[in-house]
Protein backbone atom coordinates (compact mmCIF):
# COMPACT_ATOMS: atom_id res chain seq x y z
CA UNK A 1 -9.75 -28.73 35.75
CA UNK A 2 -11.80 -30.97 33.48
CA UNK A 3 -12.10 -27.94 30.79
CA UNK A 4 -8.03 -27.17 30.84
CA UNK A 5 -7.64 -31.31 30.18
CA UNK A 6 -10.21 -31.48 27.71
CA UNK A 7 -8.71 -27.97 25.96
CA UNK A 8 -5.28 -29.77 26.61
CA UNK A 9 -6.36 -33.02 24.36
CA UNK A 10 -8.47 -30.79 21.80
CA UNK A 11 -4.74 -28.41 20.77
CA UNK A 12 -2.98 -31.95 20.78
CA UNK A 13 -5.37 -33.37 18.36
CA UNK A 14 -5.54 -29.83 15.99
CA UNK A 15 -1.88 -29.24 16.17
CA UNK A 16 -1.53 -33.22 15.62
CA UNK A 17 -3.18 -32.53 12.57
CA UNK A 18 -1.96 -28.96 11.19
CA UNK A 19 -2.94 -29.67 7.25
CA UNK A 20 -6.07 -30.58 8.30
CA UNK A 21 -7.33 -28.45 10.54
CA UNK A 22 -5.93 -25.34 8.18
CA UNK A 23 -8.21 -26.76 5.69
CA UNK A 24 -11.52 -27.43 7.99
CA UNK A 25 -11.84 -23.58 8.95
CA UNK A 26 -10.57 -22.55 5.56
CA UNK A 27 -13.84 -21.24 4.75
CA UNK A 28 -14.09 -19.62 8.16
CA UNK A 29 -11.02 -17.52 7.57
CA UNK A 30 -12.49 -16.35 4.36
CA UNK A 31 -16.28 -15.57 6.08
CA UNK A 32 -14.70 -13.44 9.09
CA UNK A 33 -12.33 -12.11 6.40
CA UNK A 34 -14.75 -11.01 4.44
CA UNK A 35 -16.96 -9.92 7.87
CA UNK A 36 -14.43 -8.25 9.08
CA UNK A 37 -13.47 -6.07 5.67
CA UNK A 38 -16.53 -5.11 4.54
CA UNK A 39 -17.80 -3.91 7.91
CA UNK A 40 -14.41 -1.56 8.14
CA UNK A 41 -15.23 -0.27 4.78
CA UNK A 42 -18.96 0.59 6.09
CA UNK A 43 -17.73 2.28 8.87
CA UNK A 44 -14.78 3.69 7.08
CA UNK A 45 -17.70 5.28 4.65
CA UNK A 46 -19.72 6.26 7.18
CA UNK A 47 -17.47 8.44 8.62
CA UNK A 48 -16.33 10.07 5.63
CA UNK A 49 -19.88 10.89 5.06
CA UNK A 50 -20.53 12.28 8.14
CA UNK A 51 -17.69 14.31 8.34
CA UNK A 52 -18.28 15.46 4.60
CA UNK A 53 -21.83 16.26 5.44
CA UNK A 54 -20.90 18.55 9.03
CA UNK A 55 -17.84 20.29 6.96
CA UNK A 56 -20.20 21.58 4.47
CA UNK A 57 -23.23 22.06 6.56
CA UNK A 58 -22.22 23.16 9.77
CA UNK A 59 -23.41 20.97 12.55
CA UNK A 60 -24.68 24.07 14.59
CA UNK A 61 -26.64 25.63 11.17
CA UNK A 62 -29.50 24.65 8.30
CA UNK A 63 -29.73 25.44 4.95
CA UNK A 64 -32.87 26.97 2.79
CA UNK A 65 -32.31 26.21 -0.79
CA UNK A 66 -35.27 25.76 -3.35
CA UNK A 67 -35.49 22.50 -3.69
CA UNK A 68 -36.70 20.35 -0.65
CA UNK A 69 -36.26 16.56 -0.81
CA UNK A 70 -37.95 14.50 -3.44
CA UNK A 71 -39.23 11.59 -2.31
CA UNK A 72 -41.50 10.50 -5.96
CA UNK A 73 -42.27 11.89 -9.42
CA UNK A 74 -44.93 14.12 -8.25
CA UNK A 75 -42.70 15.70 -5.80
CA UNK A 76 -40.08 16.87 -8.63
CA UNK A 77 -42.91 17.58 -10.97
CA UNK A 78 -44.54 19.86 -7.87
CA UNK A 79 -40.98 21.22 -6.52
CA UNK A 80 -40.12 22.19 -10.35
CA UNK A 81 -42.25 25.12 -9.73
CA UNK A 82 -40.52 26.42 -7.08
CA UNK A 83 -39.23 30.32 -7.31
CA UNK A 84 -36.06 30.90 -6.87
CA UNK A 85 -34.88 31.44 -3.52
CA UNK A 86 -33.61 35.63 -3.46
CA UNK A 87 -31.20 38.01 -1.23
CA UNK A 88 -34.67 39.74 -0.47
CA UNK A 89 -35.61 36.82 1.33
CA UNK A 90 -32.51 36.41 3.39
CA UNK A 91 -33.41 39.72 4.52
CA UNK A 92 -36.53 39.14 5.18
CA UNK A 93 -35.38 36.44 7.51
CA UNK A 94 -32.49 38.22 8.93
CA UNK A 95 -35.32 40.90 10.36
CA UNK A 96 -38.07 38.17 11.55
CA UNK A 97 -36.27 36.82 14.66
CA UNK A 98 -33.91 37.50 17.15
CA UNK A 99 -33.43 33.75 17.46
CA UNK A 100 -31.88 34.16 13.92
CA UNK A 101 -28.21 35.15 14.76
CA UNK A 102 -26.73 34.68 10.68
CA UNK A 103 -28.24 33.99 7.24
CA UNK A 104 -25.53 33.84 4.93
CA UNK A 105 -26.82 34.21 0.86
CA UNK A 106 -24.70 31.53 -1.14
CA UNK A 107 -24.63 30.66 -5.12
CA UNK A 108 -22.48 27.80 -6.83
CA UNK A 109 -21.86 28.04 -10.16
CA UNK A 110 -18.76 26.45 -12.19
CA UNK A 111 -16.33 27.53 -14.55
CA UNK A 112 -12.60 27.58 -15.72
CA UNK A 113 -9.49 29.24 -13.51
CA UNK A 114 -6.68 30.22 -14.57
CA UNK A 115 -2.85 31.49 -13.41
CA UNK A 116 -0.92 32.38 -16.22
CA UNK A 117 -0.72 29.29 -18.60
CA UNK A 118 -2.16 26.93 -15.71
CA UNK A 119 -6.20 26.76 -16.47
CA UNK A 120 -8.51 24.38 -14.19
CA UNK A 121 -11.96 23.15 -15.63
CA UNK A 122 -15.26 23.04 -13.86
CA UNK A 123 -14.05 24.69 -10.65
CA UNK A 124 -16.77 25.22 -8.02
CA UNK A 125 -16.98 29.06 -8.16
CA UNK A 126 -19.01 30.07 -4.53
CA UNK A 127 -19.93 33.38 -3.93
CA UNK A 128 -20.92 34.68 -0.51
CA UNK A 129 -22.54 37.76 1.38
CA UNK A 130 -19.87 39.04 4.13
CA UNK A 131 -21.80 36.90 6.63
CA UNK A 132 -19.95 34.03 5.75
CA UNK A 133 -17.33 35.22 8.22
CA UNK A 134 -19.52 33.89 10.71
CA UNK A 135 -19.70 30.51 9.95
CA UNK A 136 -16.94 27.38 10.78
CA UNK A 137 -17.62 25.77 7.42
CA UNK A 138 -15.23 28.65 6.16
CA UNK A 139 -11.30 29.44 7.13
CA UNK A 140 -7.85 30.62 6.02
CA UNK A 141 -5.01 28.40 6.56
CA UNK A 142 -2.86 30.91 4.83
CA UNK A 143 -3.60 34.50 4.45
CA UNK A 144 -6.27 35.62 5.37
CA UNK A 145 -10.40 35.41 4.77
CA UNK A 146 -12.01 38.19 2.84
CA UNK A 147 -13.24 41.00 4.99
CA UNK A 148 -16.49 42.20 5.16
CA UNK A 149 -16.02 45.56 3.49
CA UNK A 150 -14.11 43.62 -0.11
CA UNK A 151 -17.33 41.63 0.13
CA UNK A 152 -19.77 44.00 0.48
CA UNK A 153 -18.11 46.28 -1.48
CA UNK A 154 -17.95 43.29 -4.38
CA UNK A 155 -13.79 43.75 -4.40
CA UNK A 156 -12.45 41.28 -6.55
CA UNK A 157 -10.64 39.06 -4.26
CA UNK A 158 -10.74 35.26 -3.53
CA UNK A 159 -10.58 32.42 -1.25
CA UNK A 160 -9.22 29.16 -2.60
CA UNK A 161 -9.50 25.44 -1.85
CA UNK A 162 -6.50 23.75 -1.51
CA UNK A 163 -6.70 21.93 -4.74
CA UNK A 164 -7.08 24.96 -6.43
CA UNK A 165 -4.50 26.58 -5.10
CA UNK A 166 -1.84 23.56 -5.26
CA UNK A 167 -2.98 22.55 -9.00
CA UNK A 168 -2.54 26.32 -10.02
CA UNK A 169 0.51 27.72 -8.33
CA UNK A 170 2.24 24.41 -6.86
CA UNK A 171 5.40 25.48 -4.95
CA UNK A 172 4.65 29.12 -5.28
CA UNK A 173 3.01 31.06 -2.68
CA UNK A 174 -0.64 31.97 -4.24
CA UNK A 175 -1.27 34.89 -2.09
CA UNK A 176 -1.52 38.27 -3.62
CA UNK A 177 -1.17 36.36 -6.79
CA UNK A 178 -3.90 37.22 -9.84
CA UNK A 179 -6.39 34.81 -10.82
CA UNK A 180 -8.76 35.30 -13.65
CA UNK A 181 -12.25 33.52 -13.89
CA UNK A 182 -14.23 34.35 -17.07
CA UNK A 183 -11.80 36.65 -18.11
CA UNK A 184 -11.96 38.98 -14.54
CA UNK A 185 -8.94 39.62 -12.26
CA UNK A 186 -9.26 38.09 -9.18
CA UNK A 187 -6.20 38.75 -5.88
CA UNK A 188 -6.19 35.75 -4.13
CA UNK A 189 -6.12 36.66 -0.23
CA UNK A 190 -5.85 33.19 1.52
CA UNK A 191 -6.51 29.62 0.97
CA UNK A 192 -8.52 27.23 3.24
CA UNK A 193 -8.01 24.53 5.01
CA UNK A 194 -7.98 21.09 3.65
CA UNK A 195 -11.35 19.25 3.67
CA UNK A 196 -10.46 16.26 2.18
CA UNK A 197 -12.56 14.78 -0.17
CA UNK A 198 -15.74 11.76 -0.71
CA UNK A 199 -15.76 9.11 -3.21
CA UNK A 200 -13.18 10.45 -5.36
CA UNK A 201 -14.88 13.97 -5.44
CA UNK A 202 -12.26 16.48 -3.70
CA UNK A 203 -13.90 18.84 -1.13
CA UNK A 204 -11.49 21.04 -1.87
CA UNK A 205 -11.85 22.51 -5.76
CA UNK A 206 -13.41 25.60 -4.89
CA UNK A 207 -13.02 29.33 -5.17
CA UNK A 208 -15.03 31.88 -2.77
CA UNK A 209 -15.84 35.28 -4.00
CA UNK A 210 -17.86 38.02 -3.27
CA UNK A 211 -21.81 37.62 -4.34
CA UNK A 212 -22.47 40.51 -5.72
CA UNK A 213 -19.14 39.72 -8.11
CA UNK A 214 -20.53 36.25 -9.35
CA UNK A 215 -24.04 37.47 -10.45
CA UNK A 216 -21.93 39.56 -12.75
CA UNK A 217 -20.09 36.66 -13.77
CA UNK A 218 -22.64 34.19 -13.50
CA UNK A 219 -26.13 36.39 -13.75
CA UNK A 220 -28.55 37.39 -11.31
CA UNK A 221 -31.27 35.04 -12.37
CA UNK A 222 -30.04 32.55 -10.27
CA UNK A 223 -31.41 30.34 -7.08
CA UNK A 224 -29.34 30.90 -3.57
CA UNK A 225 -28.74 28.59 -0.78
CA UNK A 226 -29.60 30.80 2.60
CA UNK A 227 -27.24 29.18 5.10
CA UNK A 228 -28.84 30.23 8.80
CA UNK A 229 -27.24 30.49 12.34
CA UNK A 230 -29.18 30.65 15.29
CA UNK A 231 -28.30 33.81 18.17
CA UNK A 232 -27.15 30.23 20.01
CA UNK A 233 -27.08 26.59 19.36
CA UNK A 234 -30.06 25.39 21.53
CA UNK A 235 -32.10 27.73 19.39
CA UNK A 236 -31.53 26.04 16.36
CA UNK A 237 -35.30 24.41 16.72
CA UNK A 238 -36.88 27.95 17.09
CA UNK A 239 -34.60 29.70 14.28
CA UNK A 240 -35.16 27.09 11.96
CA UNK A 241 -39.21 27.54 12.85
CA UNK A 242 -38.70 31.24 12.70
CA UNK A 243 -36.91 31.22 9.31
CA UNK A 244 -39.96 28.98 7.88
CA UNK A 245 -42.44 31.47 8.91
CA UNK A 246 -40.23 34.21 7.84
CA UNK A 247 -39.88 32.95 4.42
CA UNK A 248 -43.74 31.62 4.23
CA UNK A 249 -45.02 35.10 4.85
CA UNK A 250 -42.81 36.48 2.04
CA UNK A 251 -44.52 34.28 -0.15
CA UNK A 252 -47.23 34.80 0.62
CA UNK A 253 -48.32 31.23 1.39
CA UNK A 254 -51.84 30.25 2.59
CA UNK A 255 -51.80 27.94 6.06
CA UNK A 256 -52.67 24.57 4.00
CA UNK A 257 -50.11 25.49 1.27
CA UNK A 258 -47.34 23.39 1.51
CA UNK A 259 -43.90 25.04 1.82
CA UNK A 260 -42.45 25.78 -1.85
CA UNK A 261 -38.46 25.55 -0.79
CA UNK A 262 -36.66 22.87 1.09
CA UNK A 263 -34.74 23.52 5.00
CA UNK A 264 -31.81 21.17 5.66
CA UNK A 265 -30.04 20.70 8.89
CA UNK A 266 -26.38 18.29 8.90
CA UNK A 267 -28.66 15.58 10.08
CA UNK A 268 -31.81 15.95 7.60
CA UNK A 269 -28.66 14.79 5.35
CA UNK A 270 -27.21 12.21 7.59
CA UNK A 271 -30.84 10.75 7.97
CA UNK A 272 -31.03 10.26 3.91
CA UNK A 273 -27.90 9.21 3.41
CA UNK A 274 -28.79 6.13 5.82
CA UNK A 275 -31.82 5.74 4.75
CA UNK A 276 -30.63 5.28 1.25
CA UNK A 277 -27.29 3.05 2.27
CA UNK A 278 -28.45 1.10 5.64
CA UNK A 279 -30.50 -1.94 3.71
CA UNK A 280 -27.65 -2.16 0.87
CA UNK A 281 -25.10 -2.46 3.66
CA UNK A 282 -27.22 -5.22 5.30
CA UNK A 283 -27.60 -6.77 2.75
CA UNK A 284 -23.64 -6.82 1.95
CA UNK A 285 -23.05 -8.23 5.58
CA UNK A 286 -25.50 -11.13 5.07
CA UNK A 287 -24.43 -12.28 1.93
CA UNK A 288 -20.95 -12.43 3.37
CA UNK A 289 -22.26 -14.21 6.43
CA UNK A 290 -23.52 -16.59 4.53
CA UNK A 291 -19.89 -18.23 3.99
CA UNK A 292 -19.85 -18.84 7.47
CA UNK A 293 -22.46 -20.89 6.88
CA UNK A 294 -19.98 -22.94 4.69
CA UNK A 295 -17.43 -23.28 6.99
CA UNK A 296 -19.77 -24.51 9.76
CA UNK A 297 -20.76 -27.83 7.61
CA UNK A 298 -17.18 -27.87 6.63
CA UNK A 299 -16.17 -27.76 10.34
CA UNK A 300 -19.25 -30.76 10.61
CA UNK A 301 -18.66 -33.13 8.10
CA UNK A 302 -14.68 -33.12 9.37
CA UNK A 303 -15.61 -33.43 13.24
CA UNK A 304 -17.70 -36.44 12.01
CA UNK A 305 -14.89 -38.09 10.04
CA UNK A 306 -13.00 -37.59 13.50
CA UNK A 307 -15.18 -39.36 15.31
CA UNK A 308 -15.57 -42.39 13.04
CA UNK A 309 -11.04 -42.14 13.00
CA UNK A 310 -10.79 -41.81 16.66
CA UNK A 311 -13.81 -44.99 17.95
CA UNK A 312 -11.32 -46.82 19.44
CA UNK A 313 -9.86 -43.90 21.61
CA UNK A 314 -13.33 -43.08 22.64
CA UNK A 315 -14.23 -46.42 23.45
CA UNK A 316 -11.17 -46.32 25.83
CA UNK A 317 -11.75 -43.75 27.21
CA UNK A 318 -15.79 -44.58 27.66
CA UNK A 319 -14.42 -48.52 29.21
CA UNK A 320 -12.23 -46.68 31.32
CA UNK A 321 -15.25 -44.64 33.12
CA UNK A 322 -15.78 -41.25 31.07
CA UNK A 323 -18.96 -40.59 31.13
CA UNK A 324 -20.95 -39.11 28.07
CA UNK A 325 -20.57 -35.56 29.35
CA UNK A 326 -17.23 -35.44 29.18
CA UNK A 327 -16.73 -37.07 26.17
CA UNK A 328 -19.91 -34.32 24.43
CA UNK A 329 -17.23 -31.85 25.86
CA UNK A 330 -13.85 -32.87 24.59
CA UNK A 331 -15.46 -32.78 21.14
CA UNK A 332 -17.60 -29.90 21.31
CA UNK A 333 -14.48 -28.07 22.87
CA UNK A 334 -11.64 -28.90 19.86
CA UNK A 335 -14.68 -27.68 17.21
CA UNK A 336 -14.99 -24.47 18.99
CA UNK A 337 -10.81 -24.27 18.91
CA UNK A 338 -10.92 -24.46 15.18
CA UNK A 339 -13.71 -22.48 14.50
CA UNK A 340 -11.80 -19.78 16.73
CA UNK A 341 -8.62 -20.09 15.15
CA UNK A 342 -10.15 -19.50 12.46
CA UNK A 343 -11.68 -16.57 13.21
CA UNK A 344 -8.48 -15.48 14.86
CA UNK A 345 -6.83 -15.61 11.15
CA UNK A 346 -9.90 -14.21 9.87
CA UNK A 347 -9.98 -10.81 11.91
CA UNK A 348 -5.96 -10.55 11.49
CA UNK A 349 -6.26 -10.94 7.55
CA UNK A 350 -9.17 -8.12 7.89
CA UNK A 351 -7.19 -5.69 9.55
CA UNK A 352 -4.56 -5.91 6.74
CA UNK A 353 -7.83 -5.59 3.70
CA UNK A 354 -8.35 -2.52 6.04
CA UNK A 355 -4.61 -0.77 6.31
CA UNK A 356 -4.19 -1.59 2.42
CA UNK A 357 -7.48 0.29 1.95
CA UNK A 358 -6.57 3.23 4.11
CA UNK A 359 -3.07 2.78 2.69
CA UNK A 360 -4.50 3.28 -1.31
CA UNK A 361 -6.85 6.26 0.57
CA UNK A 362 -10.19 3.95 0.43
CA UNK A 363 -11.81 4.50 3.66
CA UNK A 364 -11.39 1.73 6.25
CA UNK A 365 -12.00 1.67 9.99
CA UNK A 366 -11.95 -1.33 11.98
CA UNK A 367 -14.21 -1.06 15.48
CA UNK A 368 -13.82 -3.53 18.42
CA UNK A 369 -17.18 -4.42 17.97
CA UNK A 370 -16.52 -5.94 14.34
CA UNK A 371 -13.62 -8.01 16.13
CA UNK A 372 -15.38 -9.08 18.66
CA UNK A 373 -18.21 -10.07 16.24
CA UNK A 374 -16.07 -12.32 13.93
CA UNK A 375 -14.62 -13.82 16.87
CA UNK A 376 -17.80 -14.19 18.58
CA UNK A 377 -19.65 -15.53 15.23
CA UNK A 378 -17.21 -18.10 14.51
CA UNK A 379 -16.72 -19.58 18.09
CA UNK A 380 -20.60 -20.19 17.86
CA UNK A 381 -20.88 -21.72 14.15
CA UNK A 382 -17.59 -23.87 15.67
CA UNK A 383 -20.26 -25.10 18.99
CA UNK A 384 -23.17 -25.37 16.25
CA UNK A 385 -21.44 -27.53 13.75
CA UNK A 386 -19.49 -29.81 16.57
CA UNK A 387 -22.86 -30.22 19.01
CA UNK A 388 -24.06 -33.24 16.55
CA UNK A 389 -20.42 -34.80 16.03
CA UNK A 390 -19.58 -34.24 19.40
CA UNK A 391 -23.42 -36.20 20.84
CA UNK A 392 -22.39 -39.43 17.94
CA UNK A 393 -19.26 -39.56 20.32
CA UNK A 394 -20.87 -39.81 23.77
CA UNK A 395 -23.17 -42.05 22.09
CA UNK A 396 -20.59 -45.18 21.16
CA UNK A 397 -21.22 -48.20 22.91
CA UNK A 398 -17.53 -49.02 25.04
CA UNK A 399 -17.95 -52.64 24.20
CA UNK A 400 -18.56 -51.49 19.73
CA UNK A 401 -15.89 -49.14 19.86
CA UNK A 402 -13.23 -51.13 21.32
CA UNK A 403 -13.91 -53.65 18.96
CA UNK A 404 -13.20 -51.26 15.25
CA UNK A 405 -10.80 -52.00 13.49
């Protein structure tokens, strides 16, 4: 009953005061603001990632490529002298293990497409071996996917991205249409799904061909990507094992050689990219805490100034029997009120940084647990900053305060 009175008197006083108290947690509006923004924007970012990084790498899959990860200068000097990764040793891997349900041969290259007088730059031209059929990271919202026989068979068909295929054709249907990269006619049979895109860079530029069609476009002499399915998904340990042994006898490498090609799973890449953005991120949210800071000696110096306005009504109170407790609690009480209205504000201003980013397609996601947080965070600089104001108050002599002036 004591708590409802003294959070009765503490509203009084702040809504007594509107201009005032509006001003005094100024800076913690801004702090949880800022909290509250930047955090949605992290986890807006992560999940972009993420969801970039399983669309292209399947979640159930890994990825041999000839380049491992490069941690210093004597790793790229070292990895620079890897040899290039080759359909031979797809094979090789394909026959090594029955844990080893796919391996899928891949090569990127990019170059110019164009539909008539409609020519794209720097398209990302993929070709595949028919296994691709078999993996999730590929589809056909319209048409249809290229069958195994056109690919094997190096038919000159193609799979588009959804950029490509709105940038090129717009309103016209681009199936059975004829595209022509380097100066070869390509049908276009389908065009994926939309993948979105991740910091600016669409996902969805691309054009899939047959392999055997881009080395004559592109060359042979070029490194492949091996993407690799195990028979099931709990074997993905054992295939990816497998496949390392596979490809370390067809090297020919000696037990303490290290390997000489680099094995990626969706989470090799989720691990790096956290590794590389985690202590930036901290350090973001710190330096933005560190307004909060602000607004707790803000929320200070003003509860002081309200004790030195208001001696006489705590002497009052004090002469007519309230003891030092409850006094250390009406105080400490209308400092957390601000500091929570002012997180209140705070989080509410947030969400609307985060709808205008998702609204100008800038990732932005807003959990409960960021709420909570800049709730939570400015309730407690609100009982930090009003514990000392709050103990000057219990502290006044009955006698001394009823006599100010």
């Amino acid at each position: 009953m004591q708590i409802l009175e003294s959070i009765g008197l503490a509203l009084q006083a702040i809504w007594s005061n509107k201009l005032r108290s509006l001003m005094t947690v100024l800076g913690n509006i801004v702090a949880v603001t800022s909290i509250v923004a930047v955090v949605s924007l992290i986890q807006g970012m992560n999940a972009m990632v993420s969801n970039a990084i399983v669309s292209e790498a399947s979640a159930d899959a890994f990825t041999i490529q000839r380049f491992g990860i490069m941690r210093s200068d004597d790793d790229r000097e070292r990895q620079q002298r890897n040899p290039l990764v080759t359909i031979a040793e797809a094979d090789a891997i394909r026959r090594f293990s029955p844990a080893i349900g796919s391996v899928m041969a891949q090569a990127q290259q990019r170059a110019s497409v164009s539909y008539h007088q409609q020519v794209l730059d720097t398209v990302e031209i993929q070709g595949v071996t028919s296994e691709y059929l078999n993996f999730a990271t590929f589809n056909a919202e319209r048409g249809r996917m290229m069958s195994a026989i056109e690919v094997d068979r190096n038919r000159p068909v193609a799979l588009l991205g959804t950029d490509v295929a709105a940038r090129l054709f717009g309103e016209v249907n681009p199936l059975d249409k004829i595209i022509q990269i380097r100066g070869t006619h390509f049908r276009v049979v389908g065009v994926s799904a939309k993948k979105g895109g991740i910091f600016g860079n669409s996902l969805d530029a691309f054009v899939v061909i047959p392999l055997g069609v881009h080395e004559k476009l592109f060359g042979a002499r070029q490194s492949l990507a091996l993407l690799i399915k195990p028979s099931t998904p709990a074997l993905l340990p054992v295939a990816m094992d497998d496949a390392t042994a596979a490809l370390r006898v067809k090297r020919h490498l000696k037990a303490r050689e290290v390997d000489n090609f680099g094995i990626f799973t969706s989470d090799t890449l989720l691990d790096l990219y956290h590794q590389a953005t985690n202590g930036i991120f901290a350090v973001l949210v710190g330096v933005v805490a560190l307004s909060l800071v602000v607004g707790g000696i803000v929320i200070m110096n003003i509860m002081l100034m309200v004790v030195t306005e208001r001696t006489r009504e705590i002497g009052l109170r004090k002469a007519l029997g309230a003891r030092r407790a409850r006094v250390l609690m009406q105080f400490v009480i209308e400092a957390v009120l601000l500091a929570a209205f002012g997180g209140a504000i705070g989080v509410a201003l947030g969400y609307c940084a985060a709808f205008l980013g998702q609204f100008l397609n800038f990732p932005a996601q807003v959990p409960l647990w960021a709420v909570a947080l800049g709730i939570g965070v400015s309730c407690g600089v609100g009982l930090a900053a009003g514990i000392y104001p709050a103990w000057r108050a219990s502290r006044l002599d009955p006698a001394v305060a009823l006599r100010d002036e």
